[in-house]
N, C-alpha and C. Protein backbone atom coordinates (compact mmCIF):
# COMPACT_ATOMS: atom_id res chain seq x y z
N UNK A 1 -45.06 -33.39 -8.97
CA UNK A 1 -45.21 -32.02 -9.42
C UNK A 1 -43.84 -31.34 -9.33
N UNK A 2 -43.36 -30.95 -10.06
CA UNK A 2 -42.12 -29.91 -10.52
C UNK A 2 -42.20 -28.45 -9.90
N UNK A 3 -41.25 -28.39 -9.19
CA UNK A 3 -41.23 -26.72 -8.30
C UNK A 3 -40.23 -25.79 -9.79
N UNK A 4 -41.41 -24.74 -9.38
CA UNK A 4 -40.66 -23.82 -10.11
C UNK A 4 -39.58 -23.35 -10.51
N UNK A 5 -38.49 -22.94 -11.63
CA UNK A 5 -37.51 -23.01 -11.60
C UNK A 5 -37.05 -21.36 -10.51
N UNK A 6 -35.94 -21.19 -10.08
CA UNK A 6 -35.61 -20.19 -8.85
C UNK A 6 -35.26 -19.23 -10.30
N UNK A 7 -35.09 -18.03 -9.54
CA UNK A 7 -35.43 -16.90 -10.26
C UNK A 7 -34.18 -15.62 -9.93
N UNK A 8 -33.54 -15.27 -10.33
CA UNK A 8 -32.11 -14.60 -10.32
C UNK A 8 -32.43 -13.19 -9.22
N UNK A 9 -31.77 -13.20 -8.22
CA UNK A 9 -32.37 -12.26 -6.92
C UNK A 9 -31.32 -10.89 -7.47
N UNK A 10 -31.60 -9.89 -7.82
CA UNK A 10 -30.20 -8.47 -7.86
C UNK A 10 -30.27 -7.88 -6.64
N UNK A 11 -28.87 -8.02 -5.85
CA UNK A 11 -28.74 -7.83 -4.32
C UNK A 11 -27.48 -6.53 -4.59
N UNK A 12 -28.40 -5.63 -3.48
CA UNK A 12 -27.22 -4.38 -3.59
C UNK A 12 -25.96 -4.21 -2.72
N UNK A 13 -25.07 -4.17 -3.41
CA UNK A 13 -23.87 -4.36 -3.29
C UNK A 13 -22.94 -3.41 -3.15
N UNK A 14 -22.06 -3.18 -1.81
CA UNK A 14 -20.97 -1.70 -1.69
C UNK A 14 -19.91 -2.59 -1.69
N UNK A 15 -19.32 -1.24 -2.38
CA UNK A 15 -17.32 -1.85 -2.73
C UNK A 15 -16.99 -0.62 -2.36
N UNK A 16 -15.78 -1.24 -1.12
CA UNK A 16 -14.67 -0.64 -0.71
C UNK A 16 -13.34 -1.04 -0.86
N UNK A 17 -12.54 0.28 -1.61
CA UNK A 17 -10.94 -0.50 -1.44
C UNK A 17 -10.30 0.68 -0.52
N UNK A 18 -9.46 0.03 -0.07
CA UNK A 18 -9.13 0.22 0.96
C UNK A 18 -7.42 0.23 0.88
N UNK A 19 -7.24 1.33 0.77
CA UNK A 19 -5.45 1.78 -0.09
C UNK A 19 -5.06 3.20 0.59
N UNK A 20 -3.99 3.22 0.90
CA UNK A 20 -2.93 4.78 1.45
C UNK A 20 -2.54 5.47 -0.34
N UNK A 21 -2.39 4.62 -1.28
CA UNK A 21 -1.81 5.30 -2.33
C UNK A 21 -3.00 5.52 -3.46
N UNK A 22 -4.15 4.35 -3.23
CA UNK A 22 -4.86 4.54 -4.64
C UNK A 22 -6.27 5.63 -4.87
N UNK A 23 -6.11 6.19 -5.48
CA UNK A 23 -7.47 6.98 -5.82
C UNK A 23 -8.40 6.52 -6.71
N UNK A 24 -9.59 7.19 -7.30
CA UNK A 24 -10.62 6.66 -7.87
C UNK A 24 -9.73 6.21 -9.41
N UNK A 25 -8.85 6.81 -9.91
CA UNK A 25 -8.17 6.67 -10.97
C UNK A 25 -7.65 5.37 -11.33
N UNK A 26 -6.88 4.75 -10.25
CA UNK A 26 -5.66 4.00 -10.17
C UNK A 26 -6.09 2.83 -9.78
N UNK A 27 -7.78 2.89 -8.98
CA UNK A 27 -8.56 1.61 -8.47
C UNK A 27 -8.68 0.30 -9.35
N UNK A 28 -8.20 -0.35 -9.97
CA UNK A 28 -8.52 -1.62 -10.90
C UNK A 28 -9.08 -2.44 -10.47
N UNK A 29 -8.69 -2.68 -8.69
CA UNK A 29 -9.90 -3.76 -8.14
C UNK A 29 -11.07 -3.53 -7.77
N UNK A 30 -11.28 -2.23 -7.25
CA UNK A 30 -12.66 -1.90 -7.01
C UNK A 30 -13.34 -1.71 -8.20
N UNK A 31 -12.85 -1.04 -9.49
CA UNK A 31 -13.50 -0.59 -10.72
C UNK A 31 -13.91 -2.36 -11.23
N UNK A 32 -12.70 -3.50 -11.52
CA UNK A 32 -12.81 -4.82 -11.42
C UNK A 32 -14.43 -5.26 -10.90
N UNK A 33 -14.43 -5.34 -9.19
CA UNK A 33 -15.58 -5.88 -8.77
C UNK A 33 -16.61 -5.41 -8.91
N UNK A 34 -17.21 -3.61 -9.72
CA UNK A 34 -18.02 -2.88 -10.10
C UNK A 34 -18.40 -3.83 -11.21
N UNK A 35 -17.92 -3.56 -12.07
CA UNK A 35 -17.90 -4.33 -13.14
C UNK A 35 -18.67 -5.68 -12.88
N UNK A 36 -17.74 -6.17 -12.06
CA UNK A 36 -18.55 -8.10 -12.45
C UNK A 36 -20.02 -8.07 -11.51
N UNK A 37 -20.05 -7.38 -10.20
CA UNK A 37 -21.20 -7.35 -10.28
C UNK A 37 -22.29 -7.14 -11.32
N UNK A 38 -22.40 -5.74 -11.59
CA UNK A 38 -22.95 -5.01 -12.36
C UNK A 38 -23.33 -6.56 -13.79
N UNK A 39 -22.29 -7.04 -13.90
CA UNK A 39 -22.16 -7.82 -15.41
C UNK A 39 -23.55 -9.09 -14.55
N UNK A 40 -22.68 -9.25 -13.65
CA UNK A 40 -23.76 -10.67 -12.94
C UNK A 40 -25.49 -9.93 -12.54
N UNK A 41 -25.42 -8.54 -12.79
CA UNK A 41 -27.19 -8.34 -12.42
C UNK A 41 -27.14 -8.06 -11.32
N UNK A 42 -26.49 -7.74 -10.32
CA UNK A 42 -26.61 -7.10 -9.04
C UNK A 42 -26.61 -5.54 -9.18
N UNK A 43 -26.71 -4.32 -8.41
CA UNK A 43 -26.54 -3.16 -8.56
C UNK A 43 -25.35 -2.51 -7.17
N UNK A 44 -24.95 -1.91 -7.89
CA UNK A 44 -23.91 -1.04 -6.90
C UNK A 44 -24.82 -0.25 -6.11
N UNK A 45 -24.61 -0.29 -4.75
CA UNK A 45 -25.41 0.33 -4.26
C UNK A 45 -24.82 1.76 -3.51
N UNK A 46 -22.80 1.59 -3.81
CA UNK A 46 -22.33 3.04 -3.35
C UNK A 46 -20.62 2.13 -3.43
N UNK A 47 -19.87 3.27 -3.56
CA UNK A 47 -18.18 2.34 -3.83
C UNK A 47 -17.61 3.58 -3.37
N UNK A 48 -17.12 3.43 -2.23
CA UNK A 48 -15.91 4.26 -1.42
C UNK A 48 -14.38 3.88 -1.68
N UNK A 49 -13.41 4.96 -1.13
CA UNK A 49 -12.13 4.43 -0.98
C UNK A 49 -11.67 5.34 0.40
N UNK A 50 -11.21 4.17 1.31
CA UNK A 50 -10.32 4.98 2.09
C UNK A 50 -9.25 4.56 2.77
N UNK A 51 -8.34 5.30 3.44
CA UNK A 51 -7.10 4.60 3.88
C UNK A 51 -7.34 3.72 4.78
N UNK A 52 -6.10 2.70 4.88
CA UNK A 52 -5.81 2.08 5.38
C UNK A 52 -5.51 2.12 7.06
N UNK A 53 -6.94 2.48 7.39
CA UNK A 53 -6.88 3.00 8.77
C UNK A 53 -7.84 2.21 9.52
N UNK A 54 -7.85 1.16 10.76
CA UNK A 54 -8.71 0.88 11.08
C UNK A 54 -10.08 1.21 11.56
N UNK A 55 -9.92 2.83 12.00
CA UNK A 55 -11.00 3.29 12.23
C UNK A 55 -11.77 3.74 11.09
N UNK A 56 -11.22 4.47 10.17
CA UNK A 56 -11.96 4.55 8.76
C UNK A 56 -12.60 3.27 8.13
N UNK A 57 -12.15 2.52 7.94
CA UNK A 57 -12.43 0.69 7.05
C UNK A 57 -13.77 0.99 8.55
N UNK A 58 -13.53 0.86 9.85
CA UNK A 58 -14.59 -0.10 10.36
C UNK A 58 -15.98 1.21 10.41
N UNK A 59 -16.00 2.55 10.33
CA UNK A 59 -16.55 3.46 10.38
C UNK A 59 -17.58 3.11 9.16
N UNK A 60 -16.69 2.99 7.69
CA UNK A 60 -17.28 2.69 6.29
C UNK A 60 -18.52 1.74 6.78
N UNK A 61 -17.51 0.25 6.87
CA UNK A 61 -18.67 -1.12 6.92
C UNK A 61 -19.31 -0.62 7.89
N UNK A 62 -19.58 0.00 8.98
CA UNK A 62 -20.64 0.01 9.97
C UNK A 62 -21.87 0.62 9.76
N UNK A 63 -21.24 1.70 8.90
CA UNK A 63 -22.29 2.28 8.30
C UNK A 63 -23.03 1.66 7.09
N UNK A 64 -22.11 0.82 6.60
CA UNK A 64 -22.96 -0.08 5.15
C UNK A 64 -23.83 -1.08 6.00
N UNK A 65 -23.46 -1.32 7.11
CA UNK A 65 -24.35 -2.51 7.51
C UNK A 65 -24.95 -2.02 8.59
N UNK A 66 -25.69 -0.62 8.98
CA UNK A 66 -26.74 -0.72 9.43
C UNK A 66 -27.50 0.15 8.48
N UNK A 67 -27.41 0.07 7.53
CA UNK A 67 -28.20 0.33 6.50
C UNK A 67 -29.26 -0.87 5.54
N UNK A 68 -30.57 -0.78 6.00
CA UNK A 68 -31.06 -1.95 5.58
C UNK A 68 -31.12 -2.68 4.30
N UNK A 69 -30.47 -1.48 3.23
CA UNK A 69 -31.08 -1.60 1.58
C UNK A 69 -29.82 -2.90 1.17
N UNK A 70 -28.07 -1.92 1.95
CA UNK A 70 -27.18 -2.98 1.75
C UNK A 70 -27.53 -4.41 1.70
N UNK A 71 -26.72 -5.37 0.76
CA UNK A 71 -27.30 -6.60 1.23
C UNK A 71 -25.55 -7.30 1.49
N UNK A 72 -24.51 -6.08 0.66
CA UNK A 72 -23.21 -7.48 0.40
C UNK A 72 -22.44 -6.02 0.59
N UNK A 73 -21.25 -6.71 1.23
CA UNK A 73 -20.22 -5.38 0.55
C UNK A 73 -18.92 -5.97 0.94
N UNK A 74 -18.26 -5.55 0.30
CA UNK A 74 -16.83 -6.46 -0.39
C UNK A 74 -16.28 -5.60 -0.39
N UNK A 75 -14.68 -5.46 0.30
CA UNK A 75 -13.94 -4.76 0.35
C UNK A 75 -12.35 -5.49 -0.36
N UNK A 76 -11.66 -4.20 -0.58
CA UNK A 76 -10.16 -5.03 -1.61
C UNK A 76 -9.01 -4.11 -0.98
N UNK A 77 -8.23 -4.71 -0.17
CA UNK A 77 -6.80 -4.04 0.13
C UNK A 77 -7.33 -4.32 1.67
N UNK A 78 -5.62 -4.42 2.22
CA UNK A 78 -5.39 -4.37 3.88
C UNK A 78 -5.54 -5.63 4.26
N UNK A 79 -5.55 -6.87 3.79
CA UNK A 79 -5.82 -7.97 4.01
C UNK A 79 -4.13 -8.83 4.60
N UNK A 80 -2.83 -8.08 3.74
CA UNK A 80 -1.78 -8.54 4.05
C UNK A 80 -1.17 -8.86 5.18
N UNK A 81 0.10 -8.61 5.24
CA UNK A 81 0.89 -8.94 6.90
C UNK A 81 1.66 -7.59 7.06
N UNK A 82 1.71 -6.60 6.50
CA UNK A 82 2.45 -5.12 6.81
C UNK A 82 2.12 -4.85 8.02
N UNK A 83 2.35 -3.68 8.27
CA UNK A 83 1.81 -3.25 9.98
C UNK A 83 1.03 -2.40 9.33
N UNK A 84 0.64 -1.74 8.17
CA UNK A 84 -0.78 -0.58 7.46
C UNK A 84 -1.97 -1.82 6.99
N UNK A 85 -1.61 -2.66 7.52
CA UNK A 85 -2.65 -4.04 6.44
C UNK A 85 -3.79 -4.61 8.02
N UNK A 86 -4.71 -3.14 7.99
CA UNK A 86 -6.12 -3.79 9.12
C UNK A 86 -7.25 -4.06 8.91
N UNK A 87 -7.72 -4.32 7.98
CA UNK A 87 -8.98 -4.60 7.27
C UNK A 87 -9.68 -5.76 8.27
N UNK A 88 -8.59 -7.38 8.06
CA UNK A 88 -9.24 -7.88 9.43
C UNK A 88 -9.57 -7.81 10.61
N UNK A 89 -8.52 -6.86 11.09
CA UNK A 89 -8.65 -6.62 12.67
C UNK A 89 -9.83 -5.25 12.70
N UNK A 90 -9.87 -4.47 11.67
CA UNK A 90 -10.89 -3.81 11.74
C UNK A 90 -12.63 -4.39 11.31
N UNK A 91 -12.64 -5.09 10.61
CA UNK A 91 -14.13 -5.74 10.26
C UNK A 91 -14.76 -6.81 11.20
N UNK A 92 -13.66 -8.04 11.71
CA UNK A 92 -13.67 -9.28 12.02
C UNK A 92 -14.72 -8.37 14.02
N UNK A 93 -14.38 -7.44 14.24
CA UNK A 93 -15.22 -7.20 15.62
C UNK A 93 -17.13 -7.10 15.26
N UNK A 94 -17.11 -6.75 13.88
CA UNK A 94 -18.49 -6.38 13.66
C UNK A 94 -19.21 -7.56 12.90
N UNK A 95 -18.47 -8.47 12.85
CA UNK A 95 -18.72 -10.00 12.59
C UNK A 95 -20.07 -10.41 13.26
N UNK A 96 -21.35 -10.78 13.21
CA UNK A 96 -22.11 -11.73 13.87
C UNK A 96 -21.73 -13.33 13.97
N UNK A 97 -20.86 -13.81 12.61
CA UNK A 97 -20.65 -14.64 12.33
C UNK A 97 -19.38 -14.84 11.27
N UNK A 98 -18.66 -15.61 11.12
CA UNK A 98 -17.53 -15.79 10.29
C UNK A 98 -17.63 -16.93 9.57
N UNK A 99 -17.42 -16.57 8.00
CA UNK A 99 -17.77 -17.66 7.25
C UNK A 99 -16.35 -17.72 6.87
N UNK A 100 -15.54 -19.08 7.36
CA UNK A 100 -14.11 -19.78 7.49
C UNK A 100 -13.92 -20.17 6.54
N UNK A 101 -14.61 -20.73 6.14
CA UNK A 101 -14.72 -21.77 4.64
C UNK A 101 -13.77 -20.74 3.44
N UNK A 102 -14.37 -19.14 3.45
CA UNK A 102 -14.05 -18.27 2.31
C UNK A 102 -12.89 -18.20 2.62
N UNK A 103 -12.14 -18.18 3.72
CA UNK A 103 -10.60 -17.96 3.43
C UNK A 103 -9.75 -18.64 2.96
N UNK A 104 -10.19 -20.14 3.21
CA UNK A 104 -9.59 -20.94 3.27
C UNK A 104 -9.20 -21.55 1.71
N UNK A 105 -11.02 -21.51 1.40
CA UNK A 105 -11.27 -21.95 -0.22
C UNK A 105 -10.50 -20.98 -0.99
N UNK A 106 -10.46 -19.80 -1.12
CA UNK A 106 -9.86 -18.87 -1.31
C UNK A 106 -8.11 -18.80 -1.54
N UNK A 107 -7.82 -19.06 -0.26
CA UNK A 107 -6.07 -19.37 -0.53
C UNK A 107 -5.84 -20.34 -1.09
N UNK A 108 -6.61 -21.57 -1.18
CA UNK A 108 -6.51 -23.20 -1.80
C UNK A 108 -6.57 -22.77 -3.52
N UNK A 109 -8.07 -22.08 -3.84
CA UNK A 109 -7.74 -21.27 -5.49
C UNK A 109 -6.45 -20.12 -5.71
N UNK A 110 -5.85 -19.46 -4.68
CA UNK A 110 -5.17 -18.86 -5.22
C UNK A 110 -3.47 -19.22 -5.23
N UNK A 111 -3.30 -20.48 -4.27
CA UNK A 111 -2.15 -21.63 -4.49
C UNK A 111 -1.88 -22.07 -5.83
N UNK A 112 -3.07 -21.45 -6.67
CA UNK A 112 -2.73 -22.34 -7.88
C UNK A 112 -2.11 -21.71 -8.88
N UNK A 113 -2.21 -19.84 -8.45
CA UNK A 113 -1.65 -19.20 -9.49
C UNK A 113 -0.47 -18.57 -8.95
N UNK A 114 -0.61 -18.27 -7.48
CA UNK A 114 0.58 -17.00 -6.82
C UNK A 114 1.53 -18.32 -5.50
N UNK A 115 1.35 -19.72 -5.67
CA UNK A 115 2.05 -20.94 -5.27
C UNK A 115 1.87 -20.52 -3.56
N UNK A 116 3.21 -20.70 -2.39
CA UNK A 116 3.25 -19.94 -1.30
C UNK A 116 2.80 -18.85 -0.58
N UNK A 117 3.09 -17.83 -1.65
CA UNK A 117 2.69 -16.36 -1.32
C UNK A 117 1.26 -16.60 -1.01
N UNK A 118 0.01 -17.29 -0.90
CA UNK A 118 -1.09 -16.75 -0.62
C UNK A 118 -1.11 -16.96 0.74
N UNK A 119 -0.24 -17.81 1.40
CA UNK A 119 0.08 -17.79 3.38
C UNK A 119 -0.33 -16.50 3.57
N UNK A 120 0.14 -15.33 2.59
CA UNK A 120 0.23 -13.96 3.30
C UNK A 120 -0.77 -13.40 2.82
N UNK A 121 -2.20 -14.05 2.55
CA UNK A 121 -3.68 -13.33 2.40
C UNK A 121 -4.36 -13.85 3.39
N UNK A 122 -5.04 -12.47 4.14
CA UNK A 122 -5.55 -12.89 5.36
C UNK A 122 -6.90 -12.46 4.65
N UNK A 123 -7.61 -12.67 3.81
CA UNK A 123 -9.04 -13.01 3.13
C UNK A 123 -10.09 -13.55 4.13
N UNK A 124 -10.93 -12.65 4.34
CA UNK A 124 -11.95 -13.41 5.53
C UNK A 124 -13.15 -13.13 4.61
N UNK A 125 -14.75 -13.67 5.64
CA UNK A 125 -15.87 -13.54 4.90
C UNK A 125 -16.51 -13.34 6.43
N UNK A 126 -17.94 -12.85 6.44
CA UNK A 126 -18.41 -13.53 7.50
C UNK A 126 -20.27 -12.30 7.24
N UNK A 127 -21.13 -12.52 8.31
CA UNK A 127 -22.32 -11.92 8.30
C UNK A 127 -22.15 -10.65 9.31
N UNK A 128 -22.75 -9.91 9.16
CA UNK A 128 -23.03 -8.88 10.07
C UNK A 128 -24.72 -7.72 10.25
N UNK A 129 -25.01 -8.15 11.01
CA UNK A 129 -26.48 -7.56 10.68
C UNK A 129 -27.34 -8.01 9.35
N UNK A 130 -27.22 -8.92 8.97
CA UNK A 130 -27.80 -9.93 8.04
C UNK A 130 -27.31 -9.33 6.38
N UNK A 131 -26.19 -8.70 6.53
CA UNK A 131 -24.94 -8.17 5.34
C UNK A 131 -23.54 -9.01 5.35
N UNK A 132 -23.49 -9.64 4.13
CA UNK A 132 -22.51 -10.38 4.04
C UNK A 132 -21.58 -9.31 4.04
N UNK A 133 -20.01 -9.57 4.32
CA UNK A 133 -19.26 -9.07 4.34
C UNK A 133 -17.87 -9.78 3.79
N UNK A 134 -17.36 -9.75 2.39
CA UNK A 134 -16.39 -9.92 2.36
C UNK A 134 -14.56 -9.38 1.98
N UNK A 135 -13.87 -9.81 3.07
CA UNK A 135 -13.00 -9.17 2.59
C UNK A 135 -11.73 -9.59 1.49
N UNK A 136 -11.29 -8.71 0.88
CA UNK A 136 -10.46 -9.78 -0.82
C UNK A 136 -8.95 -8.90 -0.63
N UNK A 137 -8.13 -9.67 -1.05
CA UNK A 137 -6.78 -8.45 -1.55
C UNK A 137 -6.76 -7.79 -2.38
N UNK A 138 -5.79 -6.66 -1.95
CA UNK A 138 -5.88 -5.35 -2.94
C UNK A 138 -5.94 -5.42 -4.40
N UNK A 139 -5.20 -7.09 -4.89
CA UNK A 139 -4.52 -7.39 -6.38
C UNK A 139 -6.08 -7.26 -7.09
N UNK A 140 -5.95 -7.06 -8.11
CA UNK A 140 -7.33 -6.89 -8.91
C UNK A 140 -7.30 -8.79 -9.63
N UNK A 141 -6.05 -9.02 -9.72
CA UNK A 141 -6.21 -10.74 -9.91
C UNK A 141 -6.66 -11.66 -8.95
N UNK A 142 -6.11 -11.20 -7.59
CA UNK A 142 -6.94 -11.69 -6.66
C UNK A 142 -8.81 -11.75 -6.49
N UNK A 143 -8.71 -10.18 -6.75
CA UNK A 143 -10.01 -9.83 -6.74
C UNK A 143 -11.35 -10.76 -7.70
N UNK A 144 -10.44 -11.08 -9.00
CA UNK A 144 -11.05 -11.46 -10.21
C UNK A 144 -11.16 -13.35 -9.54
N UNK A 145 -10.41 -13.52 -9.01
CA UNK A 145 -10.42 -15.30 -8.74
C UNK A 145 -11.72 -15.21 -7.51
N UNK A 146 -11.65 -14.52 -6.36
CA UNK A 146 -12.80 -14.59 -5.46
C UNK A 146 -13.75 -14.27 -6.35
N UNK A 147 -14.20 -13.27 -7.15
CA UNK A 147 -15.38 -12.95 -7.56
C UNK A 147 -15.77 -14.40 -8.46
N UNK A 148 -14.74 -14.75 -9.73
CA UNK A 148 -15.57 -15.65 -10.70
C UNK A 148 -15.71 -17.00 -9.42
N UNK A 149 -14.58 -17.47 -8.59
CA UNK A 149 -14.73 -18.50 -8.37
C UNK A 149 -15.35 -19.21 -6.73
N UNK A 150 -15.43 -17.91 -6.14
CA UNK A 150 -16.22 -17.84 -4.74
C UNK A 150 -17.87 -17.26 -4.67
N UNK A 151 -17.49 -16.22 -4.53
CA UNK A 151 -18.40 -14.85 -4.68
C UNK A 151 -19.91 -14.86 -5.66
N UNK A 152 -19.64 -15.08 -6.81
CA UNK A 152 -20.47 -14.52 -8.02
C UNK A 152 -21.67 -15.91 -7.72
N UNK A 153 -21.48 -17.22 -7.41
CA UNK A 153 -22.33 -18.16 -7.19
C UNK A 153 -23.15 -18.03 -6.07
N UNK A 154 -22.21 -17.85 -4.81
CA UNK A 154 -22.87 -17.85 -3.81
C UNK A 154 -23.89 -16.81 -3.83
N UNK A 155 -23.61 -15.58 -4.31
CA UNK A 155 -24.97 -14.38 -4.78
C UNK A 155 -25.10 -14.44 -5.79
N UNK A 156 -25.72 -15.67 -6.43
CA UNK A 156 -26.87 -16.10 -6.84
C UNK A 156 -27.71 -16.65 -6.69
N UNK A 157 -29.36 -16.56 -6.44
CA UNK A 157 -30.18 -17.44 -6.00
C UNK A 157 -30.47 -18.73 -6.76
N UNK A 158 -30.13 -18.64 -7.94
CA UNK A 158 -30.13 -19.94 -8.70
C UNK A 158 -28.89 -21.30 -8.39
N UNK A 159 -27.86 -20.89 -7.85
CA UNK A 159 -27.11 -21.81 -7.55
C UNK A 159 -27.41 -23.06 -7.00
N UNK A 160 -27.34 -24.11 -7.59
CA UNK A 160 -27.65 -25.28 -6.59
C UNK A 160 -26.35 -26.15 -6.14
N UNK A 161 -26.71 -26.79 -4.87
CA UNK A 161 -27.62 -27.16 -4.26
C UNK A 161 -27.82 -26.02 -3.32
N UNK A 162 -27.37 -25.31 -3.32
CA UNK A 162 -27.33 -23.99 -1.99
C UNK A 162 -26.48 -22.98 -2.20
N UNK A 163 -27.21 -21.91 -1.55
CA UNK A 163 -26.20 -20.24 -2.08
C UNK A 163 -26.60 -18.94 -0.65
N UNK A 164 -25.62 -18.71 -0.57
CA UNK A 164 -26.09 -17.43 0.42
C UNK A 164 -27.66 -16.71 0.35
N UNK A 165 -27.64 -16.86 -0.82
CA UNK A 165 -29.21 -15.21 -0.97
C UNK A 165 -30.21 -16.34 -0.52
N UNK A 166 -30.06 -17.44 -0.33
CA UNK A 166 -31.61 -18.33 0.01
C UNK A 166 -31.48 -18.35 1.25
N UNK A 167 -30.14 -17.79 2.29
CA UNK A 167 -30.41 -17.92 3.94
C UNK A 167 -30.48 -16.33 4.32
N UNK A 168 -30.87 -15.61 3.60
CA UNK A 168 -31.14 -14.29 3.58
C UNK A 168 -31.83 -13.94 4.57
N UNK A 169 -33.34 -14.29 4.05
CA UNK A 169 -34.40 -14.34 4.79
C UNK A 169 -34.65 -15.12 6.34
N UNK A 170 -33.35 -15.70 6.76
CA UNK A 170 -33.09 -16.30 8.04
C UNK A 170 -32.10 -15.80 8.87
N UNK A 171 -31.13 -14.52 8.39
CA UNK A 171 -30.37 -14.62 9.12
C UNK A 171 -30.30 -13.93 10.41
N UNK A 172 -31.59 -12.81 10.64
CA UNK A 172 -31.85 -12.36 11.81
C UNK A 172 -32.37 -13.16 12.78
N UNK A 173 -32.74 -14.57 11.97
CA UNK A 173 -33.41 -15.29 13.35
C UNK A 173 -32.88 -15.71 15.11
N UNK A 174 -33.49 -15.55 15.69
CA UNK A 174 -32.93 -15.26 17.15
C UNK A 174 -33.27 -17.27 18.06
């Protein structure tokens, strides 16, 4: 007997970028990841911007993730090596879990276009209160390589052999 074919899940989704200079105007990566969600069938579920401050960035996500409706939220900027670049040191405490794999896979795809320079993307992923959390660089090209070539599969429930939205329903387990 043949199991049903899986069925496309729309998971709500906050985008934060996270910039000292950019406003809603000037945003290309956040407007970028609006977009490809939106294109892939997910819904925006709210898109902030704020500086590059660790207490602001971790104030934002804390509040996206004890909010139950959130399911994903993806942030763009502060990922670098500057001394204004805290996105990791601000998110990585509210971590339940850290998914390693995304950074890694991540700098390995983006070796292929920006060579060396991706040493200096500190790109993390990880769970928090059963809300994925990932973080991307400010570049809207960056942005565009995690989304088509990380991101956009794993939130989908059709992906095989396996995809984030199918351990959904497990990740509060104790």
């Amino acid at each position: 007997m043949s199991q049903p074919e899986k069925q496309f899940i729309p998971l709500n989704i906050a985008i934060l970028t996270i910039s000292d200079t950019r406003g809603e105007a000037e945003d290309r990566s956040g407007k970028l990841l609006v977009e490809k969600l939106q294109a892939a069938g997910h819904i925006l579920f709210a898109k902030n911007i704020v500086k590059d401050d660790i207490y602001q960035i971790r104030a934002t996500v804390s509040q996206w993730v004890a909010e139950p409706q959130v399911n994903v939220i993806i942030s763009t900027g502060g990922t670098g090596v500057t001394g204004r670049d805290g996105t990791p040191e601000a998110v990585e405490p509210l971590l339940d879990k850290t998914l390693a794999g995304f950074g890694e896979v991540f700098r390995m795809l983006s070796y292929q276009d920006i060579k060396t320079s991706t040493i200096q993307s500190r790109a993390i992923a990880g769970v928090a209160n059963a809300t994925y959390i990932f973080c991307l660089p400010g570049s809207a090209n960056a942005c565009a390589t995690a989304w088509d070539s990380l991101i956009s599969e794993q939130l989908d429930f059709t992906t095989k052999p396996c995809n984030l939205v199918q351990l959904m329903p497990r990740l509060l387990e104790k």
